[in-house]
PDB file of N, CA and C in Angstrom:
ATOM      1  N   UNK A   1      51.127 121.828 147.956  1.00  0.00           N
ATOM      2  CA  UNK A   1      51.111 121.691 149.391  1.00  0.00           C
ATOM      3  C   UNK A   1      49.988 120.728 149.763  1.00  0.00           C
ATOM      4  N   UNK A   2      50.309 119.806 150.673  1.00  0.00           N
ATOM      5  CA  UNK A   2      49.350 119.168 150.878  1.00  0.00           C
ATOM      6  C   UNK A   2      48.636 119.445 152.219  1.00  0.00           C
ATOM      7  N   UNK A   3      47.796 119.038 152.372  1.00  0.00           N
ATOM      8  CA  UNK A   3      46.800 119.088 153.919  1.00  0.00           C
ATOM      9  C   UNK A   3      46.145 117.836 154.269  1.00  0.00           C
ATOM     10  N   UNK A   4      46.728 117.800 155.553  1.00  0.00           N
ATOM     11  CA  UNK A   4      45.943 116.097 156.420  1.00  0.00           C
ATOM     12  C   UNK A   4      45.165 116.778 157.851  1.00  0.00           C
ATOM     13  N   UNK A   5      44.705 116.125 158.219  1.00  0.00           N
ATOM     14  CA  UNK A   5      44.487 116.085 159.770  1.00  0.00           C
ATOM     15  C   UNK A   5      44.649 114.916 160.115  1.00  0.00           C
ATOM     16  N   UNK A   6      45.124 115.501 161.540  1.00  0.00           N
ATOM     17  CA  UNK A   6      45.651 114.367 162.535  1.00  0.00           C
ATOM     18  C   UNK A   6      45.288 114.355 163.397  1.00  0.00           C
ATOM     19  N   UNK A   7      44.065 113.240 163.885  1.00  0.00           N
ATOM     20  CA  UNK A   7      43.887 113.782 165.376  1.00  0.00           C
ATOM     21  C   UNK A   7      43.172 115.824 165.440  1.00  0.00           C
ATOM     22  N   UNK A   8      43.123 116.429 166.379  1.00  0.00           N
ATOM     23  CA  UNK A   8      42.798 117.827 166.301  1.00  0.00           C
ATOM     24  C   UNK A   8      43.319 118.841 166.024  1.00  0.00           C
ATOM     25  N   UNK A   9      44.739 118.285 164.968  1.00  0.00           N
ATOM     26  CA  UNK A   9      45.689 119.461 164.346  1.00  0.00           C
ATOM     27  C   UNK A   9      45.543 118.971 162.955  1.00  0.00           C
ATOM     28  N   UNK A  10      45.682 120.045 162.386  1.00  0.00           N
ATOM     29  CA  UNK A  10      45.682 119.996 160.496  1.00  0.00           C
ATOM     30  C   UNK A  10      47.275 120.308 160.340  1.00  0.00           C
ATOM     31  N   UNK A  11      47.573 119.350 159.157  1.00  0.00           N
ATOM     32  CA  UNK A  11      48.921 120.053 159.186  1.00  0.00           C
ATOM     33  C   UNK A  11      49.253 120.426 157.539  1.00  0.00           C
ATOM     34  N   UNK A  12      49.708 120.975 157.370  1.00  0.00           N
ATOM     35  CA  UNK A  12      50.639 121.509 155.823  1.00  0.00           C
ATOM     36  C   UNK A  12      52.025 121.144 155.423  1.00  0.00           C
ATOM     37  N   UNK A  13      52.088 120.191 154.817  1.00  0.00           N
ATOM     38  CA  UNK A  13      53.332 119.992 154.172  1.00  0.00           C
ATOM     39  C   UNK A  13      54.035 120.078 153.073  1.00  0.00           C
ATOM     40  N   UNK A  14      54.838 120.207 152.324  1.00  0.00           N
ATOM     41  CA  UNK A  14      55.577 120.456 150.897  1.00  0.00           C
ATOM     42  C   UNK A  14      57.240 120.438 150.601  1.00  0.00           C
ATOM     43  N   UNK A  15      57.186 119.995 149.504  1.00  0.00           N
ATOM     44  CA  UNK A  15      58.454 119.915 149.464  1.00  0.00           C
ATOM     45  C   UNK A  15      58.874 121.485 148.728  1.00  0.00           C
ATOM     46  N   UNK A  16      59.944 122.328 148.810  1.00  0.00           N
ATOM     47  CA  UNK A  16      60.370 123.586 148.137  1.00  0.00           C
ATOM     48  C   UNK A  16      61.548 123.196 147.552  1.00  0.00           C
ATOM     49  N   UNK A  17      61.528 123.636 146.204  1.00  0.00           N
ATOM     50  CA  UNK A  17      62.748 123.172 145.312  1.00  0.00           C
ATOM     51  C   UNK A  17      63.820 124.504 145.950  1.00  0.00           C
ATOM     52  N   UNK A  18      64.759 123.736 146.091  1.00  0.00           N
ATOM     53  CA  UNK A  18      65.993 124.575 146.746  1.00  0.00           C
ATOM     54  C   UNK A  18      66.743 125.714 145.580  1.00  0.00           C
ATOM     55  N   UNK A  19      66.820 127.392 145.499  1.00  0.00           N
ATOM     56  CA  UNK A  19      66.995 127.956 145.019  1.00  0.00           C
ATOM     57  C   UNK A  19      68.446 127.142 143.998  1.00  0.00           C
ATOM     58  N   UNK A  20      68.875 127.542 143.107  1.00  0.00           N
ATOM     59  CA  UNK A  20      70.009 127.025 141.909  1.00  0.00           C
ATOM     60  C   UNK A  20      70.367 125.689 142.088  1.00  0.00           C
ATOM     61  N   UNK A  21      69.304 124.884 142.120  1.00  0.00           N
ATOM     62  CA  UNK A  21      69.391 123.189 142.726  1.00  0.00           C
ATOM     63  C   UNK A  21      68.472 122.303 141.768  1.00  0.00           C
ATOM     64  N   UNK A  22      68.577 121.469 142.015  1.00  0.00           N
ATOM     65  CA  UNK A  22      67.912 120.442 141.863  1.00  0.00           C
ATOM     66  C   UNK A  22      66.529 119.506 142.784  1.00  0.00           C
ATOM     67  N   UNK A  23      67.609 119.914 144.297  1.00  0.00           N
ATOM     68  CA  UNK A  23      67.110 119.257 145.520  1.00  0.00           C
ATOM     69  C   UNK A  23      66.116 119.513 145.994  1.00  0.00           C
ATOM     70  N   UNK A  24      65.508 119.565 146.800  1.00  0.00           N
ATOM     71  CA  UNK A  24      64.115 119.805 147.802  1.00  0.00           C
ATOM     72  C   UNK A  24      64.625 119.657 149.308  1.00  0.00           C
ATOM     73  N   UNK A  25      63.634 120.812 149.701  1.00  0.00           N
ATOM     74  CA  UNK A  25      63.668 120.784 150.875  1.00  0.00           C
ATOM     75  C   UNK A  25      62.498 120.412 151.383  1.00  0.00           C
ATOM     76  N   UNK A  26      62.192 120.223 152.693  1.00  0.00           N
ATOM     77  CA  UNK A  26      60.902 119.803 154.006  1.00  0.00           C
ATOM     78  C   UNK A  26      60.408 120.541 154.197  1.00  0.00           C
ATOM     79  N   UNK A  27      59.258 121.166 153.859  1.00  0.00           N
ATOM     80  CA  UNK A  27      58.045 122.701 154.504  1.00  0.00           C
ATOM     81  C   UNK A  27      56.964 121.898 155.485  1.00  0.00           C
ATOM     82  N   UNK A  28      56.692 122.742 156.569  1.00  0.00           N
ATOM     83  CA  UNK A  28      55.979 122.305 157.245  1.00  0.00           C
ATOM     84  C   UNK A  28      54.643 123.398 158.213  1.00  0.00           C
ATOM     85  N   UNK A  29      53.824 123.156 158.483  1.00  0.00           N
ATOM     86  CA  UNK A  29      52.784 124.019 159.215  1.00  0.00           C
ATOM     87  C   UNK A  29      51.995 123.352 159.833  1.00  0.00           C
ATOM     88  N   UNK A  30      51.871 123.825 161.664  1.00  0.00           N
ATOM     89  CA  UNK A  30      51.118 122.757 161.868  1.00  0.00           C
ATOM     90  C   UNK A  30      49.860 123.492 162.700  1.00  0.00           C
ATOM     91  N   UNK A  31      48.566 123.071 162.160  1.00  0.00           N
ATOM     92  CA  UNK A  31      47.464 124.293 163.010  1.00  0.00           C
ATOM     93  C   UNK A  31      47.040 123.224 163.945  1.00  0.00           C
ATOM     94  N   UNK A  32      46.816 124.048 165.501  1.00  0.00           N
ATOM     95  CA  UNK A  32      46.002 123.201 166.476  1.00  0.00           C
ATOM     96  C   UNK A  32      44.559 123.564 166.188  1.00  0.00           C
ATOM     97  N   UNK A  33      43.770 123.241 167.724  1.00  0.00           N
ATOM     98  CA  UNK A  33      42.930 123.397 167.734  1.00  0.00           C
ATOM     99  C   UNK A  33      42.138 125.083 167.542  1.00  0.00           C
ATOM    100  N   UNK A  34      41.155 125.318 167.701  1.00  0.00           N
ATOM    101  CA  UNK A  34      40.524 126.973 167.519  1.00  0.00           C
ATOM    102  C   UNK A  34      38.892 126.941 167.999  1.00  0.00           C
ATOM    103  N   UNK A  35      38.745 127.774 168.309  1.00  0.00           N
ATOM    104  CA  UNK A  35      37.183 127.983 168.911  1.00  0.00           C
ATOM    105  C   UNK A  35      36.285 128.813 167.871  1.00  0.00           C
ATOM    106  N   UNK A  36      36.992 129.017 167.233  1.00  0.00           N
ATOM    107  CA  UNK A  36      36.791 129.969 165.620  1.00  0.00           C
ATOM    108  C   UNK A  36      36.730 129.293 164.336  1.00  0.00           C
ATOM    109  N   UNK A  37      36.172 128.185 163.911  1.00  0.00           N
ATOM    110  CA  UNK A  37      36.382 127.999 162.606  1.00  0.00           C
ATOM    111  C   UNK A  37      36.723 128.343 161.382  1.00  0.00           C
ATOM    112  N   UNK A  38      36.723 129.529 161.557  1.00  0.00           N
ATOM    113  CA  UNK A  38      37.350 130.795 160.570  1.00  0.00           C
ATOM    114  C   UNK A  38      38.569 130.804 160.551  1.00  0.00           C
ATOM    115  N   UNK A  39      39.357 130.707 161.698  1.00  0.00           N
ATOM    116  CA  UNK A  39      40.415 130.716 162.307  1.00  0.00           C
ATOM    117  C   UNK A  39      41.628 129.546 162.565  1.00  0.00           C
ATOM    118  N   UNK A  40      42.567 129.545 161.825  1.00  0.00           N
ATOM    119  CA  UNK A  40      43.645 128.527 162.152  1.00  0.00           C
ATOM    120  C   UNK A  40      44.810 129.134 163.385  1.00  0.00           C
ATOM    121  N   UNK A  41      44.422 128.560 164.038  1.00  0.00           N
ATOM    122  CA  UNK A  41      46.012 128.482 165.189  1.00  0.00           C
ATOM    123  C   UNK A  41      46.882 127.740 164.852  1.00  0.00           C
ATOM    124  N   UNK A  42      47.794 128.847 164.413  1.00  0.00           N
ATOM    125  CA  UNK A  42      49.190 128.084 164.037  1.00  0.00           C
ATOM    126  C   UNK A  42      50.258 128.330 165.440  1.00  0.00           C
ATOM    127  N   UNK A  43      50.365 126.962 165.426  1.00  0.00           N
ATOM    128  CA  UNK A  43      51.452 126.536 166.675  1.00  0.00           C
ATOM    129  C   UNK A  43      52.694 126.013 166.671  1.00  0.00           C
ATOM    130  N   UNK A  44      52.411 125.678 165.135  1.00  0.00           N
ATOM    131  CA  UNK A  44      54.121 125.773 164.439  1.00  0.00           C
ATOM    132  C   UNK A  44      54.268 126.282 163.039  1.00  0.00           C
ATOM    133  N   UNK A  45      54.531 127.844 162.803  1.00  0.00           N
ATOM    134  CA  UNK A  45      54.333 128.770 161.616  1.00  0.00           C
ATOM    135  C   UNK A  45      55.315 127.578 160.156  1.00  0.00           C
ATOM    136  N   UNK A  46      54.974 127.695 159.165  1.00  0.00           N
ATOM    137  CA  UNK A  46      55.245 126.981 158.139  1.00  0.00           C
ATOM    138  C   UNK A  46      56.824 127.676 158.218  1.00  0.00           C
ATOM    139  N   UNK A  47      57.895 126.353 158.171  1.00  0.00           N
ATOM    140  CA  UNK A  47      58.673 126.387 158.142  1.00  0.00           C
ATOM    141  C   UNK A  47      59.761 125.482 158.020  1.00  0.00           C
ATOM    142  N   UNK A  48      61.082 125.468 157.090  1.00  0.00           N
ATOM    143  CA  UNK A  48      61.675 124.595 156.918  1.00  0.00           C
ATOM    144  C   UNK A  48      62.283 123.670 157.910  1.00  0.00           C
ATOM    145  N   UNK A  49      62.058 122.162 157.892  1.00  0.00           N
ATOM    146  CA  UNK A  49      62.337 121.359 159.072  1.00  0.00           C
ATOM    147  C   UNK A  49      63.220 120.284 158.052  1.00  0.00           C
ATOM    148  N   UNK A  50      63.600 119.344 159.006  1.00  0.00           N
ATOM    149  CA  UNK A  50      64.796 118.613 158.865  1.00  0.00           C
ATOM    150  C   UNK A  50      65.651 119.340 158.035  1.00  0.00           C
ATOM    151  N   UNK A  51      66.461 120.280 158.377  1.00  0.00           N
ATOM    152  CA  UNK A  51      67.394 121.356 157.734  1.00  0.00           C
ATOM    153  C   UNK A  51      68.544 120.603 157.243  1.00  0.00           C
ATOM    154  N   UNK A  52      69.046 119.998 158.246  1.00  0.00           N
ATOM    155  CA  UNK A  52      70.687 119.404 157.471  1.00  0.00           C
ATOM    156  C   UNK A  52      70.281 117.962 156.741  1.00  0.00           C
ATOM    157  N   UNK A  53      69.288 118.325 156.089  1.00  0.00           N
ATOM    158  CA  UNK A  53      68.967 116.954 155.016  1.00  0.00           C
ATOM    159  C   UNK A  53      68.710 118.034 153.598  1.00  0.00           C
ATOM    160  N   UNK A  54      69.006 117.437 152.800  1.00  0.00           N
ATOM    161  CA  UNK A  54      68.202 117.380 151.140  1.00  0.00           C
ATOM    162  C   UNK A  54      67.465 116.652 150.695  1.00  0.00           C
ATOM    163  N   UNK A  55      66.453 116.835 149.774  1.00  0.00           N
ATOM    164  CA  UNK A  55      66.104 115.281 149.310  1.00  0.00           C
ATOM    165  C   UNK A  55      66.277 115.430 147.704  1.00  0.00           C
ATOM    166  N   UNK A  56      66.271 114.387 146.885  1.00  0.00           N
ATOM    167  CA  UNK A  56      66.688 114.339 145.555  1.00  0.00           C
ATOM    168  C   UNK A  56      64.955 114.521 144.567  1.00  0.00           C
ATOM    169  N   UNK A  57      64.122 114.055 145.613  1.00  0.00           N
ATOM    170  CA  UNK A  57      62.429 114.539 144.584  1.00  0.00           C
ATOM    171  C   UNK A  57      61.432 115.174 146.133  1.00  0.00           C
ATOM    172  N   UNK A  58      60.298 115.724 145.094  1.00  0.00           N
ATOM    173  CA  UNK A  58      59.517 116.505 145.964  1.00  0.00           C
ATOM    174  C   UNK A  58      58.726 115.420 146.549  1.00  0.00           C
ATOM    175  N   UNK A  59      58.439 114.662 146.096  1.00  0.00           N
ATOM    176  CA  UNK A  59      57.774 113.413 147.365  1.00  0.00           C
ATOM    177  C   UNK A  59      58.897 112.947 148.456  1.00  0.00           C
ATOM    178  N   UNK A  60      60.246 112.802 148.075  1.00  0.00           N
ATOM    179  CA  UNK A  60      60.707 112.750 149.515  1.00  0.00           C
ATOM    180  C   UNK A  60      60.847 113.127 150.646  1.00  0.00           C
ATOM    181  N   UNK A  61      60.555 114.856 150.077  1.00  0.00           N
ATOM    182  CA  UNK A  61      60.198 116.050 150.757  1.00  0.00           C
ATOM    183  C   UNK A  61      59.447 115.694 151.536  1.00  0.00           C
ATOM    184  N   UNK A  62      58.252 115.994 150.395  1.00  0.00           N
ATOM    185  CA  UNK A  62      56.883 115.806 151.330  1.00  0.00           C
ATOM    186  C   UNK A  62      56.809 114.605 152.579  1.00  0.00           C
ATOM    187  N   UNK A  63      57.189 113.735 152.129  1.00  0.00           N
ATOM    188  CA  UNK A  63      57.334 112.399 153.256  1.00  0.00           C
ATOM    189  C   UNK A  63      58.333 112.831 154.407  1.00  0.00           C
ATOM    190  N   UNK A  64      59.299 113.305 154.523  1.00  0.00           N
ATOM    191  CA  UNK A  64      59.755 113.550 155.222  1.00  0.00           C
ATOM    192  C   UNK A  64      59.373 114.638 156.286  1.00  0.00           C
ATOM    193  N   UNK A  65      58.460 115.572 155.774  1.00  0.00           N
ATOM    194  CA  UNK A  65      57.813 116.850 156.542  1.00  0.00           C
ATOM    195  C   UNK A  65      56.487 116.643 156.985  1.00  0.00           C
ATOM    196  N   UNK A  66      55.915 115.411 156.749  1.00  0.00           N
ATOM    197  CA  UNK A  66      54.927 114.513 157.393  1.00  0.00           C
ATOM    198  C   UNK A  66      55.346 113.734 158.638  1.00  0.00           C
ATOM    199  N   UNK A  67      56.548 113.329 158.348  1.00  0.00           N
ATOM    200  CA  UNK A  67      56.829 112.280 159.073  1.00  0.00           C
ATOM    201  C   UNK A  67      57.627 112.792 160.586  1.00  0.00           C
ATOM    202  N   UNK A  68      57.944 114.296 160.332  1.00  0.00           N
ATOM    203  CA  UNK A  68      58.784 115.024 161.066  1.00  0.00           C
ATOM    204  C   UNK A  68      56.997 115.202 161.874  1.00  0.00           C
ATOM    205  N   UNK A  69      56.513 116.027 161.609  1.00  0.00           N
ATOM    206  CA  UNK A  69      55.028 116.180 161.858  1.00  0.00           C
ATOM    207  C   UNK A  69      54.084 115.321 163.043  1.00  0.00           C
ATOM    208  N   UNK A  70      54.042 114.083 162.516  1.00  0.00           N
ATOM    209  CA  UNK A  70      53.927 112.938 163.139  1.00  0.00           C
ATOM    210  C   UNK A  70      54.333 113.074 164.407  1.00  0.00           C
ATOM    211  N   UNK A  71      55.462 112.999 164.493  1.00  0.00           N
ATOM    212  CA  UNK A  71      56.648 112.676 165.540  1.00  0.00           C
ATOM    213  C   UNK A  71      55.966 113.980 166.804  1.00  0.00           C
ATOM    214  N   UNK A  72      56.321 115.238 166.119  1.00  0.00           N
ATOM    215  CA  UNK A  72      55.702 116.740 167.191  1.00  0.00           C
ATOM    216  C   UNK A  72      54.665 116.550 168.026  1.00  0.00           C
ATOM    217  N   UNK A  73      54.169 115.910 166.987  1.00  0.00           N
ATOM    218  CA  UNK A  73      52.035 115.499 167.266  1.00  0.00           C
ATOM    219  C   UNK A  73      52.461 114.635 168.108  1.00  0.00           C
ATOM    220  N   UNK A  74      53.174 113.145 168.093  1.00  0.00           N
ATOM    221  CA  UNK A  74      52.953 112.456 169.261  1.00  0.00           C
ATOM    222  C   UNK A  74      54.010 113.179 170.754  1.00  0.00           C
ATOM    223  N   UNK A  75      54.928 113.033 170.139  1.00  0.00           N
ATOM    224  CA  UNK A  75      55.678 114.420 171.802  1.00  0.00           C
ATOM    225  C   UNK A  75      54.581 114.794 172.117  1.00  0.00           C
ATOM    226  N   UNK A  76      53.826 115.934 171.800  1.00  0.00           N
ATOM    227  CA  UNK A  76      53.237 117.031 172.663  1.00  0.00           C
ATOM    228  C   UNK A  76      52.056 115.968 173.204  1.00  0.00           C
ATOM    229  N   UNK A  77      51.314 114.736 172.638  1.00  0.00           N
ATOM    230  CA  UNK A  77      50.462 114.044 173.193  1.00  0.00           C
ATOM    231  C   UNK A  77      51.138 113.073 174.530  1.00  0.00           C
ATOM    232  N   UNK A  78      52.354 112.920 174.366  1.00  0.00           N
ATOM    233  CA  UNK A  78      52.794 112.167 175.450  1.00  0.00           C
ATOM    234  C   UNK A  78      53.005 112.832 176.327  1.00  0.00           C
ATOM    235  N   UNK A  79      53.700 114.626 176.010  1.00  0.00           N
ATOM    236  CA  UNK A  79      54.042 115.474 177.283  1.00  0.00           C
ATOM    237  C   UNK A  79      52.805 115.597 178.090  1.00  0.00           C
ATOM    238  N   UNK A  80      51.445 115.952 177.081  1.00  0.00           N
ATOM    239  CA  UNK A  80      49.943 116.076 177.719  1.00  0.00           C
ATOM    240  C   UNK A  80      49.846 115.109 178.968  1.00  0.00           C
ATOM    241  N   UNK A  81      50.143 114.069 178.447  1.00  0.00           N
ATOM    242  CA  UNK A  81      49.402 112.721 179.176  1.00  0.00           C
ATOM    243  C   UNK A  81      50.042 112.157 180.564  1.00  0.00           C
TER     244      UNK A  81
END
């Protein structure tokens, strides 16, 4: 699983090998901000995204559940603004 920050959200991504497969799927978690350092606010609980896709390796995964990520992060900055 990997971990970035973006801006004032950390996010979690991974690819999960799809049960009797080959394929991978998109995992995702995205923590906002917190007044607690101890403490992650999760504002989008880790969970499989771009659903009606597969990917054929776990880096496509991963790229893809970044890139889905990305996208949330800028929405909610444009809805802000």
């Amino acid at each position: 699983m990997r971990t970035e920050t973006i801006g004032e959200y950390e996010i979690e991504y991974s690819g999960i090998q799809l049960p009797d497969s080959e394929d991978w799927a998109a995992n995702l978690a995205i923590y906002g901000p917190s007044s607690n350092p101890m403490h992650r606010n999760d504002i989008f609980p880790s969970q499989r995204v771009v659903v009606d896709a597969v990917f054929h390796t776990e880096q496509e995964a991963e790229a893809e559940a970044r890139a889905f990520a990305i996208s949330m992060i800028e929405k909610g900055r444009k809805k802000d603004a």
